[in-house]
Protein backbone atom coordinates (compact mmCIF):
# COMPACT_ATOMS: atom_id res chain seq x y z
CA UNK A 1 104.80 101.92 113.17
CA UNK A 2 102.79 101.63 116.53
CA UNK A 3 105.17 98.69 117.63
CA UNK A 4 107.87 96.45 116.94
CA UNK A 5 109.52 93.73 119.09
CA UNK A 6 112.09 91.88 117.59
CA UNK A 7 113.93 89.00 119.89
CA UNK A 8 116.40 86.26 119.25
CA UNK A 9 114.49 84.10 116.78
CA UNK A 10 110.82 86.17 115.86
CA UNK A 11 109.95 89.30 114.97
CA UNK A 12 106.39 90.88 115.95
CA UNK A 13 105.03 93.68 114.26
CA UNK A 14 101.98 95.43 114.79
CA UNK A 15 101.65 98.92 112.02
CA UNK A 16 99.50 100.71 110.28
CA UNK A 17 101.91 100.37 107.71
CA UNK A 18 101.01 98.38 104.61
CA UNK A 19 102.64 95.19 104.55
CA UNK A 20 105.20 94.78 101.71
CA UNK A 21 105.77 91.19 101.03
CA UNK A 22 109.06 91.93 98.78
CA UNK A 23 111.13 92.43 102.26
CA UNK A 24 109.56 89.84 104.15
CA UNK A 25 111.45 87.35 103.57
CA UNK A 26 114.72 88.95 104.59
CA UNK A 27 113.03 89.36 108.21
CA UNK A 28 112.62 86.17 109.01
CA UNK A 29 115.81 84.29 109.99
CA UNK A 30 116.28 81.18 107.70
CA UNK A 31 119.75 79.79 107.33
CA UNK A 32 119.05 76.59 108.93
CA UNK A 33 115.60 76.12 107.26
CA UNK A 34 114.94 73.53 104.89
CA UNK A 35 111.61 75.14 104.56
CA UNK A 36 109.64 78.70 104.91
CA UNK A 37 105.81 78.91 104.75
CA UNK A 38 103.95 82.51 104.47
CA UNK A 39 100.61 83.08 104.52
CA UNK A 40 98.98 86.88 103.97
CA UNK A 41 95.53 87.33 105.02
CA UNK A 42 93.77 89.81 102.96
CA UNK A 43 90.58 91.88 103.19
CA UNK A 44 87.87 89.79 101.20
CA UNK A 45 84.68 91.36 99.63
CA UNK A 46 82.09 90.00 102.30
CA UNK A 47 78.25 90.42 101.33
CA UNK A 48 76.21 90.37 104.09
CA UNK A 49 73.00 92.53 105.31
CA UNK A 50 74.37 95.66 105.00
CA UNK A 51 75.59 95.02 101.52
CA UNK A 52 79.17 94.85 100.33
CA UNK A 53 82.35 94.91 102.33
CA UNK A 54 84.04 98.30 101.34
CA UNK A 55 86.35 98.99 103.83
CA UNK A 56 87.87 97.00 107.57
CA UNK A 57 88.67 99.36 110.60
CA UNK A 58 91.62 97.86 112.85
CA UNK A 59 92.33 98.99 116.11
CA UNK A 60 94.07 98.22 118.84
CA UNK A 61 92.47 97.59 122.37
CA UNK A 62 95.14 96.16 124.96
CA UNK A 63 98.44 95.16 125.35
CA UNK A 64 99.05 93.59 121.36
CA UNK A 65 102.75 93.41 121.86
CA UNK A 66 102.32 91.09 124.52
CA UNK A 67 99.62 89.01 122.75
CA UNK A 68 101.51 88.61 120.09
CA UNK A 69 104.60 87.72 121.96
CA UNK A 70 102.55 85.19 123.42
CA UNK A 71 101.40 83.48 120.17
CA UNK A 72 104.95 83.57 118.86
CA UNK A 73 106.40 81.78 122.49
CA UNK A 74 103.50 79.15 122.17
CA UNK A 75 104.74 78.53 118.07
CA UNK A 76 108.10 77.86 119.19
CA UNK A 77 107.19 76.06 122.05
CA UNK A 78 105.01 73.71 120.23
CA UNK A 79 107.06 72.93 116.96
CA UNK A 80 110.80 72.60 115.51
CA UNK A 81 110.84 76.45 114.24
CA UNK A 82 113.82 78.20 113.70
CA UNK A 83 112.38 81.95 113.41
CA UNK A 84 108.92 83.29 113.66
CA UNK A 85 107.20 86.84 111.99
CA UNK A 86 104.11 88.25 113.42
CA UNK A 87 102.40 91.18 111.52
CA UNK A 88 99.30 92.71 112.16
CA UNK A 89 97.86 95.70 110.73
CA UNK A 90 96.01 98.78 112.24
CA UNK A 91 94.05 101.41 110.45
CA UNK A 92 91.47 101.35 107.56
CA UNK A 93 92.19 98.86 105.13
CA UNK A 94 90.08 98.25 101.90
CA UNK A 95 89.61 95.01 99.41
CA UNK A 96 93.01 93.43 98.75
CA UNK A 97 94.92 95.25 101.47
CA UNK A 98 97.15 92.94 103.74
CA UNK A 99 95.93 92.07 107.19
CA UNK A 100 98.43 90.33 108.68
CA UNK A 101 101.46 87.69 108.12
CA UNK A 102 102.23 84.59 109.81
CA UNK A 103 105.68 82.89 108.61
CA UNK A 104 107.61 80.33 109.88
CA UNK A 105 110.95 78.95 108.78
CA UNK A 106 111.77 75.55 110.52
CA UNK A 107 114.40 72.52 109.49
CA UNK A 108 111.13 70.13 107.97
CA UNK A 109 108.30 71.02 106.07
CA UNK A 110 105.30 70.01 108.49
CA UNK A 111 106.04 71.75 111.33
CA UNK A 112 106.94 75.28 109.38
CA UNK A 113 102.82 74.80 107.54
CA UNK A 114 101.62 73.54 111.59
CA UNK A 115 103.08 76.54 113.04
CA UNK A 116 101.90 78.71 110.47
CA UNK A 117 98.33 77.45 110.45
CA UNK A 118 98.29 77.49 114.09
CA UNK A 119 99.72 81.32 113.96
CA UNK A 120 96.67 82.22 111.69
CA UNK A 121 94.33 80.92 114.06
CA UNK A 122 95.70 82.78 116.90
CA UNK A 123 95.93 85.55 114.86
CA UNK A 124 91.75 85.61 114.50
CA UNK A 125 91.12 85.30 117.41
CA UNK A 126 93.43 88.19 119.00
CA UNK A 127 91.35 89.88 121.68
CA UNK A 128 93.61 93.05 121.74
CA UNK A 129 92.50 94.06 117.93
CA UNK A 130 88.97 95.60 117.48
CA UNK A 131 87.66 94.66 113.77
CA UNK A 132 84.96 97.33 112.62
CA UNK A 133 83.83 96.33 108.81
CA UNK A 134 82.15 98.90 106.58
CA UNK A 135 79.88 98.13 104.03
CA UNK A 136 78.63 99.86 100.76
């Protein structure tokens, strides 16, 4: 694990770990939700130029701790979310690996799918994680 951060109310993780979904759901702190959204991105077969995608090369390139901290302050800032989990991979993944995680638990549906949309978004566009894909 290159990092973990866990704080009153999210947990940020950032591992070259794969990600197992079976525990997730015991990280993230629900007891007062009334609902819990997850959402795994995955590596996709991309064809493109240089042919197939086989395999994704993640790095990291900065401070990720702190961007990530900062994604999960502007979730909780922004909607009614009781807890908020952060995952992002590092290393060589290949087709149907796990990326990354974005869950929130929150007392009402539509801000626990807003927050976790949002998340994903953030997620892309992290400028501390260096994407090289290898095609085949």
């Amino acid at each position: 694990m290159l990092g973990i951060k866990e704080r009153e109310n999210y947990v940020l993780k950032i591992t070259s770990e794969p990600i197992d979904p079976a525990i997730m759901y015991d990280l993230l702190a629900s007891s007062g939700a009334g609902s819990v959204v997850f959402h795994y991105a995955v590596v996709k077969p991309m064809a493109g130029a240089g042919g197939t995608t086989s395999y994704i090369d993640y790095a990291t390139d900065g401070d990720t701790a702190t961007e990530l901290n900062d994604i999960a302050t502007k979730l909780k800032t922004e909607f009614t979310v009781d807890d908020v989990l952060l995952i992002r991979r590092t290393g060589r993944l290949g087709l149907g690996d796990i990326i990354s995680l974005v869950a929130a638990s929150s007392p009402n549906s539509e801000d626990a799918f807003e927050a976790c949309k949002l998340g994903i978004s953030l997620l892309k566009k992290m400028k501390t994680i260096v994407k090289n894909e290898v095609c085949g």
